[in-house]
PDB file of N, CA and C in Angstrom:
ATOM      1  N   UNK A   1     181.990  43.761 108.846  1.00  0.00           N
ATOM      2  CA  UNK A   1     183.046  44.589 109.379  1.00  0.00           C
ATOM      3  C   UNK A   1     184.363  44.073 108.831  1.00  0.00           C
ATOM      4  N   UNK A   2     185.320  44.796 108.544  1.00  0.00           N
ATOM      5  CA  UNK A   2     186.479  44.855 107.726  1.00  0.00           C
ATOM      6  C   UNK A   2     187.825  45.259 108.754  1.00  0.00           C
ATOM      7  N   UNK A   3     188.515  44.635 108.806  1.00  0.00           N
ATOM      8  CA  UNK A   3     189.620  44.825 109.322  1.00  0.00           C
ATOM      9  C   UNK A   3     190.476  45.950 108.527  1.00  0.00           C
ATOM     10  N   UNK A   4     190.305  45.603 107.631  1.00  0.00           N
ATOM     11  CA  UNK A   4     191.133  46.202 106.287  1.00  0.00           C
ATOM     12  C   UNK A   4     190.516  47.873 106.722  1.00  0.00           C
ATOM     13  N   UNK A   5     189.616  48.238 106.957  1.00  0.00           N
ATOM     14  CA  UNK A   5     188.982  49.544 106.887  1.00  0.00           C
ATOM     15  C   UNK A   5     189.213  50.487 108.081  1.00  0.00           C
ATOM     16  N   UNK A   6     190.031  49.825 109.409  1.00  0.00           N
ATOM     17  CA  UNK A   6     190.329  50.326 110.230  1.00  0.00           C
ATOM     18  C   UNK A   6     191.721  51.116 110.076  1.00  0.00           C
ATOM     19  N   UNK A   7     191.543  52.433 110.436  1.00  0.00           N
ATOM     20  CA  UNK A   7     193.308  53.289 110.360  1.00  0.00           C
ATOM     21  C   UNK A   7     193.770  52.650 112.516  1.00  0.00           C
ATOM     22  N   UNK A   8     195.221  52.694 111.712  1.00  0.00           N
ATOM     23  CA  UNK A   8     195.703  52.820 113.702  1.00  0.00           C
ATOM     24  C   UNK A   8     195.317  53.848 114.152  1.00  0.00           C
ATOM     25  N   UNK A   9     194.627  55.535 113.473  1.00  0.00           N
ATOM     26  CA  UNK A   9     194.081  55.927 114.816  1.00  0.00           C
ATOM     27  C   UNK A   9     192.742  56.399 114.132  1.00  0.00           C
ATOM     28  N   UNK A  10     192.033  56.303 114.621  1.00  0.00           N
ATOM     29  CA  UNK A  10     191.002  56.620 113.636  1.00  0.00           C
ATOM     30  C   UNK A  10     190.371  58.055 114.062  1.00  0.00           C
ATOM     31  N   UNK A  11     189.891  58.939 112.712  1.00  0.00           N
ATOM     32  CA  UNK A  11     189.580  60.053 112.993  1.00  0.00           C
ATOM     33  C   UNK A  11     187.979  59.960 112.917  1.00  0.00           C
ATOM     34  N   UNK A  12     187.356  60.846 114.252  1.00  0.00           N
ATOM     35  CA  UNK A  12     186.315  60.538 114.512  1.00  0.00           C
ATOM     36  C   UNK A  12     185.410  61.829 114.157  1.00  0.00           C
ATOM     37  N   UNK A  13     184.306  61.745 113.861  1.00  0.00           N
ATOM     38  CA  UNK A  13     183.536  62.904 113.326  1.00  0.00           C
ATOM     39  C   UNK A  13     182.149  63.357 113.974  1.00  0.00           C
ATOM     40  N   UNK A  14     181.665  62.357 115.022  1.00  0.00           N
ATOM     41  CA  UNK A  14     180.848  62.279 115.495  1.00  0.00           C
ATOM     42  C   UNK A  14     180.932  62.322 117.274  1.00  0.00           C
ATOM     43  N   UNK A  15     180.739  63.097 117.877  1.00  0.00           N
ATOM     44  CA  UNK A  15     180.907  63.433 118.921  1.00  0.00           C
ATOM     45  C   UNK A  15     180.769  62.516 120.144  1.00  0.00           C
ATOM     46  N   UNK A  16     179.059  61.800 119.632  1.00  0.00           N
ATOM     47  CA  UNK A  16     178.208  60.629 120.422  1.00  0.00           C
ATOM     48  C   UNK A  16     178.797  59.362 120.852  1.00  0.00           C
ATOM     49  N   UNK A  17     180.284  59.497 120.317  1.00  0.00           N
ATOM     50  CA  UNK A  17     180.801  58.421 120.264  1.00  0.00           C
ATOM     51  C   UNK A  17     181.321  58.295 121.662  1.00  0.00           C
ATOM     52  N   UNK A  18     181.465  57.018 122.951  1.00  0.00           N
ATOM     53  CA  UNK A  18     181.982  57.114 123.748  1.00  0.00           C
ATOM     54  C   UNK A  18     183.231  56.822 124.411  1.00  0.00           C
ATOM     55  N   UNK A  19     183.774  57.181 125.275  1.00  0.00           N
ATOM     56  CA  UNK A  19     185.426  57.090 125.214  1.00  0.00           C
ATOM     57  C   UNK A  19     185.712  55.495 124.856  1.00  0.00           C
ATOM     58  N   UNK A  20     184.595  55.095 125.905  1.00  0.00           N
ATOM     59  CA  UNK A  20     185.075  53.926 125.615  1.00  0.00           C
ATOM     60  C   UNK A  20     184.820  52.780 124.121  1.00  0.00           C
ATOM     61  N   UNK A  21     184.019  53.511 123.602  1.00  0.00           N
ATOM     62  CA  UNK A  21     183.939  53.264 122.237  1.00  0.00           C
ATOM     63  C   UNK A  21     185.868  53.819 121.588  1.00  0.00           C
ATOM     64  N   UNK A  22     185.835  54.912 121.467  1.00  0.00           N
ATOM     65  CA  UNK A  22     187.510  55.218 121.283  1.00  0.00           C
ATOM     66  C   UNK A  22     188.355  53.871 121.530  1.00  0.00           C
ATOM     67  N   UNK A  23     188.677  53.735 122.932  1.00  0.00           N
ATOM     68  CA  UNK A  23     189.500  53.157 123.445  1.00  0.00           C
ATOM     69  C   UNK A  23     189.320  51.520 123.144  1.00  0.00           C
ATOM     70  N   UNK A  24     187.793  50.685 122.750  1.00  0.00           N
ATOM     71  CA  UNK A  24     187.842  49.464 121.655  1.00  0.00           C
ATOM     72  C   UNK A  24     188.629  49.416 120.926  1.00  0.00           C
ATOM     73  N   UNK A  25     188.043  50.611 119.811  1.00  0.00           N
ATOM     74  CA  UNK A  25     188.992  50.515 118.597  1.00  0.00           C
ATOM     75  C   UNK A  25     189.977  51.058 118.721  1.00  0.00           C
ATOM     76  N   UNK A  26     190.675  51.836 119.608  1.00  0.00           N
ATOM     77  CA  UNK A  26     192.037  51.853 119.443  1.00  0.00           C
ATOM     78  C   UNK A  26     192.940  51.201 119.756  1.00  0.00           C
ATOM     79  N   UNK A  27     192.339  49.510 120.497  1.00  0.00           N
ATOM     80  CA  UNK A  27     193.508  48.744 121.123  1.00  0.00           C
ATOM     81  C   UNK A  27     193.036  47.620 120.100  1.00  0.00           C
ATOM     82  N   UNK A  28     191.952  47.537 119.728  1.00  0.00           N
ATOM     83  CA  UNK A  28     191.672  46.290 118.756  1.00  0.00           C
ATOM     84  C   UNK A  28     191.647  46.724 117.184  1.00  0.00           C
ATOM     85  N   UNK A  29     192.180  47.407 116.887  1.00  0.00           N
ATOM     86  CA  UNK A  29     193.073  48.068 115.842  1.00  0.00           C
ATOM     87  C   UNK A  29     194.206  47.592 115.392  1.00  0.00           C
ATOM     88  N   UNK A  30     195.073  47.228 116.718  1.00  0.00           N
ATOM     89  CA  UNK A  30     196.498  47.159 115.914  1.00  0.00           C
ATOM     90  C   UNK A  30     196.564  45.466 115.577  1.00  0.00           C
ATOM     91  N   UNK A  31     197.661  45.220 115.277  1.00  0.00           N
ATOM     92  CA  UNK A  31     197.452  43.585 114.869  1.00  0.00           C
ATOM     93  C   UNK A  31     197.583  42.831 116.029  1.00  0.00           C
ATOM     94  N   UNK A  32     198.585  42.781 116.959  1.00  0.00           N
ATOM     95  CA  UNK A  32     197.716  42.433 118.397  1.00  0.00           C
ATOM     96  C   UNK A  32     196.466  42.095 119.122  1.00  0.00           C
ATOM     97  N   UNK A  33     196.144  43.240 119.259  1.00  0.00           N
ATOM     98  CA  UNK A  33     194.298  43.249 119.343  1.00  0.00           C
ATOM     99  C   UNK A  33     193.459  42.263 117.894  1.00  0.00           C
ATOM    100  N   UNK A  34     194.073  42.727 117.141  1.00  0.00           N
ATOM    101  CA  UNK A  34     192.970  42.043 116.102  1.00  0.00           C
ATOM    102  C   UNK A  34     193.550  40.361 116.175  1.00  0.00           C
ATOM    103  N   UNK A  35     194.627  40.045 116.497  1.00  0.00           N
ATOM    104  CA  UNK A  35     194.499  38.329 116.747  1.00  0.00           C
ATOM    105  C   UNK A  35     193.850  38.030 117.951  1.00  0.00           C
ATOM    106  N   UNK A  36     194.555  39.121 119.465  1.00  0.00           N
ATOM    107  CA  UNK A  36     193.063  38.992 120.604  1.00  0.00           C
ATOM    108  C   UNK A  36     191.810  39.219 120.194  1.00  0.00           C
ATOM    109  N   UNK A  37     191.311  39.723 120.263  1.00  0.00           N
ATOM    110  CA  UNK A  37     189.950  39.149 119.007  1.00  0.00           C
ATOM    111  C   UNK A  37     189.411  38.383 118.259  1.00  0.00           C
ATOM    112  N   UNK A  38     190.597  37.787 117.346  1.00  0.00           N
ATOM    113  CA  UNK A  38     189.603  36.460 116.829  1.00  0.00           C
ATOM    114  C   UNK A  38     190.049  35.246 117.580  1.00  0.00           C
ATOM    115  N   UNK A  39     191.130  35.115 118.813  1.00  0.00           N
ATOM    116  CA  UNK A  39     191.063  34.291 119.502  1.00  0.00           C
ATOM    117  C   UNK A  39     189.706  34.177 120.704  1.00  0.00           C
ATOM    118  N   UNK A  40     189.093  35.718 120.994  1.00  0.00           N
ATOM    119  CA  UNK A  40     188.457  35.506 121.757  1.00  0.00           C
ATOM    120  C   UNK A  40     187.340  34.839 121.123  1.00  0.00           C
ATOM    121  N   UNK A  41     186.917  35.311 119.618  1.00  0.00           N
ATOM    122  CA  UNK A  41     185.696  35.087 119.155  1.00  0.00           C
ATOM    123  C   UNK A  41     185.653  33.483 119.409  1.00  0.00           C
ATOM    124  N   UNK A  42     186.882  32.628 118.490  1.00  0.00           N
ATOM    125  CA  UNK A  42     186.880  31.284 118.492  1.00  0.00           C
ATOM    126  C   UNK A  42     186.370  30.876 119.640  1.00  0.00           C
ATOM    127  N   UNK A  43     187.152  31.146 120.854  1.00  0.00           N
ATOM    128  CA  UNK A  43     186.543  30.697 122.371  1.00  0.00           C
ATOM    129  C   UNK A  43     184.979  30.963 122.382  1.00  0.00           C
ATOM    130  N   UNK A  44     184.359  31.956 122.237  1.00  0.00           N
ATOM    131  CA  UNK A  44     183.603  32.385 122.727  1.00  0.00           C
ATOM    132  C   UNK A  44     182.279  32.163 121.270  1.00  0.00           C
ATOM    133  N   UNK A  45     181.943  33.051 120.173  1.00  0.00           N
ATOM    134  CA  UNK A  45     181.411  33.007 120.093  1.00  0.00           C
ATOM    135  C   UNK A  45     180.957  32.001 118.640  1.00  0.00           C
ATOM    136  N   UNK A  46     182.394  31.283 118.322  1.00  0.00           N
ATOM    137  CA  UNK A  46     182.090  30.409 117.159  1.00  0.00           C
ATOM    138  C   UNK A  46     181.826  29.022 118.442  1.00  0.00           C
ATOM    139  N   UNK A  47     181.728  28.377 119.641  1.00  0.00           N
ATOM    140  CA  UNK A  47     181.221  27.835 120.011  1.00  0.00           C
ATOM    141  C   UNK A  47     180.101  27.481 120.743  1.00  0.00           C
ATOM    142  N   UNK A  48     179.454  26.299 120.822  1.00  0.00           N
ATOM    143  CA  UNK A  48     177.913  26.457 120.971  1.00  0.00           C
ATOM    144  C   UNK A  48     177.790  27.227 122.597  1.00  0.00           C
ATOM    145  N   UNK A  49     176.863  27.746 122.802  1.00  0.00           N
ATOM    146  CA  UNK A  49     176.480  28.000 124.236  1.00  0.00           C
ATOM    147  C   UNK A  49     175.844  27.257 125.092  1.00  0.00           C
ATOM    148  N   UNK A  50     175.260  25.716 124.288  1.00  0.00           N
ATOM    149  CA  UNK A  50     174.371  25.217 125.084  1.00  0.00           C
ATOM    150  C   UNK A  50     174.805  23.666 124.518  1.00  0.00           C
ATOM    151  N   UNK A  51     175.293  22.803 125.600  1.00  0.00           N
ATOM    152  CA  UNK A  51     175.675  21.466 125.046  1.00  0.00           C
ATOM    153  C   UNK A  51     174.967  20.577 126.159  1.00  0.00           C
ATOM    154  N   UNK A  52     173.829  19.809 125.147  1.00  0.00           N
ATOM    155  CA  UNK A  52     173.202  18.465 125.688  1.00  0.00           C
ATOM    156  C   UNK A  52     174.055  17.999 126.710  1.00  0.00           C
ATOM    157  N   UNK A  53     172.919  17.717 128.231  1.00  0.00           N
ATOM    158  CA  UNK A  53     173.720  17.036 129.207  1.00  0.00           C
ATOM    159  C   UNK A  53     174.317  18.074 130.374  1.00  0.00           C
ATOM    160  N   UNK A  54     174.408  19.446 129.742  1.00  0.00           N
ATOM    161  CA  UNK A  54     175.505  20.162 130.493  1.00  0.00           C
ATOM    162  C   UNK A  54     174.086  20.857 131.493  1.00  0.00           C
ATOM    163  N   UNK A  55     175.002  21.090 132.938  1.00  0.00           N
ATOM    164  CA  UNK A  55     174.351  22.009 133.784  1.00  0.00           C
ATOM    165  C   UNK A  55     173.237  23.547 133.002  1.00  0.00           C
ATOM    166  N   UNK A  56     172.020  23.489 132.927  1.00  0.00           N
ATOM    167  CA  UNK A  56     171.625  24.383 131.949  1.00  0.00           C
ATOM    168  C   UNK A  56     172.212  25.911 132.377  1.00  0.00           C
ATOM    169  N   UNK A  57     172.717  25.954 134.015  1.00  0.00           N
ATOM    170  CA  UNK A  57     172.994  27.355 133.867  1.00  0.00           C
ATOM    171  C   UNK A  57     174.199  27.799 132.979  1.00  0.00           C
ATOM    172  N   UNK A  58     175.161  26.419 132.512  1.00  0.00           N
ATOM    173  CA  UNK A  58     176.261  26.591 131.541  1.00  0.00           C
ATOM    174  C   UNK A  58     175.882  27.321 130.680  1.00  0.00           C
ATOM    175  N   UNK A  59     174.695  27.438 130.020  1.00  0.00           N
ATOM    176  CA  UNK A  59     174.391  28.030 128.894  1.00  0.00           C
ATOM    177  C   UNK A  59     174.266  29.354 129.303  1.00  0.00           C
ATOM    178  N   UNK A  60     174.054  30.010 130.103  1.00  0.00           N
ATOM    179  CA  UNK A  60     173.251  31.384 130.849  1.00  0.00           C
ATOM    180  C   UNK A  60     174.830  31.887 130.845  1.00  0.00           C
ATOM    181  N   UNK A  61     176.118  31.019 131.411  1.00  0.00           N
ATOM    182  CA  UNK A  61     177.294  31.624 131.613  1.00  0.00           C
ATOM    183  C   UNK A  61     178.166  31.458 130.111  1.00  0.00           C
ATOM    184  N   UNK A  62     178.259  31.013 129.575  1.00  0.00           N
ATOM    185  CA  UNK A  62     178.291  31.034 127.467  1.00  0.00           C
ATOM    186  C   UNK A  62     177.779  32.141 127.444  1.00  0.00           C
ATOM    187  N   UNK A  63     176.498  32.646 127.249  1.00  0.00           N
ATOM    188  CA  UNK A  63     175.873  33.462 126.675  1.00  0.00           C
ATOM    189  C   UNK A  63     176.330  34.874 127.317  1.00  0.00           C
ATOM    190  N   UNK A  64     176.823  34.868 128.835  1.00  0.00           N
ATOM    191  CA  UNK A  64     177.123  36.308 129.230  1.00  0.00           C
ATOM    192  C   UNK A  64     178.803  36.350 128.678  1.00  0.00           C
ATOM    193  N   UNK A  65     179.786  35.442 128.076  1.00  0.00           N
ATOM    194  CA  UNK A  65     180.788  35.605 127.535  1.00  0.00           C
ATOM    195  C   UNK A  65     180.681  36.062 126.357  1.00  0.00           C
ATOM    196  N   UNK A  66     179.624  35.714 125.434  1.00  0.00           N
ATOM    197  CA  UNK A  66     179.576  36.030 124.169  1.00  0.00           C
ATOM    198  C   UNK A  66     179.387  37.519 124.687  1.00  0.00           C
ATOM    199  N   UNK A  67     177.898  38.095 124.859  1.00  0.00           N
ATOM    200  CA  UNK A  67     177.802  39.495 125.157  1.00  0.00           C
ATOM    201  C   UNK A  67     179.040  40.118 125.356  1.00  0.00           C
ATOM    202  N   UNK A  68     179.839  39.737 126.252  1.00  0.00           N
ATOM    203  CA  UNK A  68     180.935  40.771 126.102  1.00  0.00           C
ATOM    204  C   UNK A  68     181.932  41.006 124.770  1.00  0.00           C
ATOM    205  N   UNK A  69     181.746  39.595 124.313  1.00  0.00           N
ATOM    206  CA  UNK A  69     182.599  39.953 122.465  1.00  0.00           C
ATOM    207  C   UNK A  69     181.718  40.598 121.612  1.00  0.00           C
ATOM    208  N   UNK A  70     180.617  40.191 122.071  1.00  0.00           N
ATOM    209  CA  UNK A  70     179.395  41.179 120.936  1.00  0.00           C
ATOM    210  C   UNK A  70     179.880  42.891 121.334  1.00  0.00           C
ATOM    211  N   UNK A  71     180.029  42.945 122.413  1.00  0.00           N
ATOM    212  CA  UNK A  71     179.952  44.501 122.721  1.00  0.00           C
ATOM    213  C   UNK A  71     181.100  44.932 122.488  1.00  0.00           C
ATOM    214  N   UNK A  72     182.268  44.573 122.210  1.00  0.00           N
ATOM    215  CA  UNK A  72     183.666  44.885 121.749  1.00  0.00           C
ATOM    216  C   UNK A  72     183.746  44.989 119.933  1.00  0.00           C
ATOM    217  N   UNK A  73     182.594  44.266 119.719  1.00  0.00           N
ATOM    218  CA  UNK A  73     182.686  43.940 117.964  1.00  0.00           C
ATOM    219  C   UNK A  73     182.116  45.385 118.051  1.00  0.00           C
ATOM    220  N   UNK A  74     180.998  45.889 118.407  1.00  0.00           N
ATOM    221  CA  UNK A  74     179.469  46.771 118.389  1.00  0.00           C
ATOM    222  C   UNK A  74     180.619  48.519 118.315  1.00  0.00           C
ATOM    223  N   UNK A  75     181.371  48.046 119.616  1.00  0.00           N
ATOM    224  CA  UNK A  75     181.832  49.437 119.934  1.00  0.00           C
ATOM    225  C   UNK A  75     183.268  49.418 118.588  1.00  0.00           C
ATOM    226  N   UNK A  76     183.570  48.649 118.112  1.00  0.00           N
ATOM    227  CA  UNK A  76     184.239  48.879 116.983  1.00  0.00           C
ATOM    228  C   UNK A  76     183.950  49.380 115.523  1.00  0.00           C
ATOM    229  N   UNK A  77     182.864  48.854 115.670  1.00  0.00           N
ATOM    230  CA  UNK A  77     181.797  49.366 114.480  1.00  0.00           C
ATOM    231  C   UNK A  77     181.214  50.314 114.495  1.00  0.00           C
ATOM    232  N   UNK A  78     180.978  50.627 115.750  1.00  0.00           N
ATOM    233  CA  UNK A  78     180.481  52.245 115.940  1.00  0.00           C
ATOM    234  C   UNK A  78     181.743  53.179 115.496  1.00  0.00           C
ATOM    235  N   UNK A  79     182.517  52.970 115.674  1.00  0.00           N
ATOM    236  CA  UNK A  79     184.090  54.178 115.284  1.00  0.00           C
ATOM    237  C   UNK A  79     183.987  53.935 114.194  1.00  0.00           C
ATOM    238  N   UNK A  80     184.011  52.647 113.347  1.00  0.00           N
ATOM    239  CA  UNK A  80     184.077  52.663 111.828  1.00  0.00           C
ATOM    240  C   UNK A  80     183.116  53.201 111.443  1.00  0.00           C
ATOM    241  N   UNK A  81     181.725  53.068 111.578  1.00  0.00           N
ATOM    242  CA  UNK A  81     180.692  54.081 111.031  1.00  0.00           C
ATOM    243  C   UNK A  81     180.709  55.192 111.463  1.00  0.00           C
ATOM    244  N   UNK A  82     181.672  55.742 112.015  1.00  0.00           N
ATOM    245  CA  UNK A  82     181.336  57.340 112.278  1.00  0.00           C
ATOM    246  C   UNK A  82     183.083  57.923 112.451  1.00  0.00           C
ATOM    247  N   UNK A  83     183.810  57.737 111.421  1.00  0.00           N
ATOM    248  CA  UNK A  83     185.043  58.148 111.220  1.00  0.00           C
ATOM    249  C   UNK A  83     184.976  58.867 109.960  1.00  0.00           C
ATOM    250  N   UNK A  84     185.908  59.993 109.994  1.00  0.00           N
ATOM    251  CA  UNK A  84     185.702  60.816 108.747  1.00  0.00           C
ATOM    252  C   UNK A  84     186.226  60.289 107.592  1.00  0.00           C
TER     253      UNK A  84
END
């Protein structure tokens, strides 16, 4: 996925798409959003989920933070693959 390939509004061609798919990429679009974003990723999903020693449900609560950046990346990529 390309930053570079996103317009600030993007024209959509595919109907299936859901608002809230829209409303991802239209706030993690502008350059704002796109530094919230790779600050969240750093937090979240460039670090480990599971560190020797730690309470194991730590890992169970890592892993439901990542999911939510996975699903913000997912619904961004869905607008880029289906923009005219």
């Amino acid at each position: 996925m390309s930053w570079d390939s996103l317009k600030e509004e993007p024209e959509i061609n595919n109907q299936a798409l859901s608002d809230d798919d829209l409303l991802v990429a239209k706030v993690f679009v502008t350059k704002d959003g796109h530094d919230l974003l790779k600050l969240l990723k750093t937090r979240t999903l460039d670090q480990p989920t599971f560190v020797p020693g730690e309470e194991p449900s730590y890992g169970y609560f890592r892993e439901g933070q990542n999911s939510i950046i996975r699903e913000i990346l997912h619904k961004i990529q869905r607008v880029q693959n289906n923009k005219t």
